[in-house]
Protein backbone atom coordinates (compact mmCIF):
# COMPACT_ATOMS: atom_id res chain seq x y z
CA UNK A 1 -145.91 -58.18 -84.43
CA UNK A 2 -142.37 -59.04 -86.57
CA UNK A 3 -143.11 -62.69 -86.24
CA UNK A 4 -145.28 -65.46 -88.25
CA UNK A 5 -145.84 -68.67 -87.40
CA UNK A 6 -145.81 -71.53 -90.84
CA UNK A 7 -147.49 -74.43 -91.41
CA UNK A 8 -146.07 -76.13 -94.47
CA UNK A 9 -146.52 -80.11 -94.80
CA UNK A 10 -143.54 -80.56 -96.58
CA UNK A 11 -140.19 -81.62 -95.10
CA UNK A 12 -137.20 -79.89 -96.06
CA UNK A 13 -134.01 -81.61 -96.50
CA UNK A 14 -131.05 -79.34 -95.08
CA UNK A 15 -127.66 -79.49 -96.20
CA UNK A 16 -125.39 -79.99 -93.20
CA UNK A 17 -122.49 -78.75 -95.12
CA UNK A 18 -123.86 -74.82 -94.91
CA UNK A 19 -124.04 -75.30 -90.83
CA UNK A 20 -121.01 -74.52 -89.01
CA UNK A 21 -120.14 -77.29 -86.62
CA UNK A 22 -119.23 -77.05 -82.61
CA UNK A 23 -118.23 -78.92 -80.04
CA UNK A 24 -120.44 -78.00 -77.08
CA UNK A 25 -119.42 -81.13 -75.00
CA UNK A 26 -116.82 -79.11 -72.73
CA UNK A 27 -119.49 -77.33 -71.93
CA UNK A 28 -122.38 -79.34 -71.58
CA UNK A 29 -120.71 -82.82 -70.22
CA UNK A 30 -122.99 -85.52 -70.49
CA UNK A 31 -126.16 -83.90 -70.27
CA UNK A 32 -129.29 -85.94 -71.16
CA UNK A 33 -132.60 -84.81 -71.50
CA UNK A 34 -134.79 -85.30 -68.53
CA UNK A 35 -138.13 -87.48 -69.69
CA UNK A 36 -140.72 -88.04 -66.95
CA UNK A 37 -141.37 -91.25 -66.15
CA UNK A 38 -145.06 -90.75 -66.57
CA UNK A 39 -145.04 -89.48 -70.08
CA UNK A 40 -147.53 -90.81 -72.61
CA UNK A 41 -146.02 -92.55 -75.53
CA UNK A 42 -145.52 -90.39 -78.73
CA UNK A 43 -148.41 -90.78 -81.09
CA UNK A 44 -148.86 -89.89 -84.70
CA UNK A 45 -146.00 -88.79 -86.99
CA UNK A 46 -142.74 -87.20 -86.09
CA UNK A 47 -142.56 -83.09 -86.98
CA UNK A 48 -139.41 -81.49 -88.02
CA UNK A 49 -139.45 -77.96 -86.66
CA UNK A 50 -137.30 -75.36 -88.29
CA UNK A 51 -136.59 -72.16 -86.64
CA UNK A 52 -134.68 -69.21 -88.17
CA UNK A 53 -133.21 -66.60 -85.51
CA UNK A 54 -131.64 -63.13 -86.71
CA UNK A 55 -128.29 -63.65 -84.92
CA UNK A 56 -126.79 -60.42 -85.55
CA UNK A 57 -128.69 -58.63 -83.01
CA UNK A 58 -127.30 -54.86 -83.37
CA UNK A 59 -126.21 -54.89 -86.96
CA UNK A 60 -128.89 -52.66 -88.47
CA UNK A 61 -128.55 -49.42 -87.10
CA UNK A 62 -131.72 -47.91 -87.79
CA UNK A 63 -133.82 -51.06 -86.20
CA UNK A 64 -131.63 -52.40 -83.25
């Protein structure tokens, strides 16, 4: 119901200078993602997904 879902064929280039940067490899050693062997070959043209999350979970206090 708060959501939407957009389809725009444009790519957008970020700048990576705005992103805070982190280290996650303490955390996450070596971990590679797991590809079945069995998977087709990727077709087509790549996608760039961009998702935007509302971090601050409990800041409003009329809609937490």
């Amino acid at each position: 119901m708060n959501s939407h879902l957009v389809f725009d064929p444009n790519y957008v280039s970020w700048d990576q200078a705005s992103f805070a940067e982190y280290d996650c490899k303490e955390f996450y050693k070596e971990v590679k993602e797991s590809i079945p062997p069995n998977a087709p070959p990727p077709k087509g043209n790549p996608e760039q997904v961009n998702a935007f999350v509302d971090a601050d979970h409990a800041g409003n206090k009329i809609t937490r």
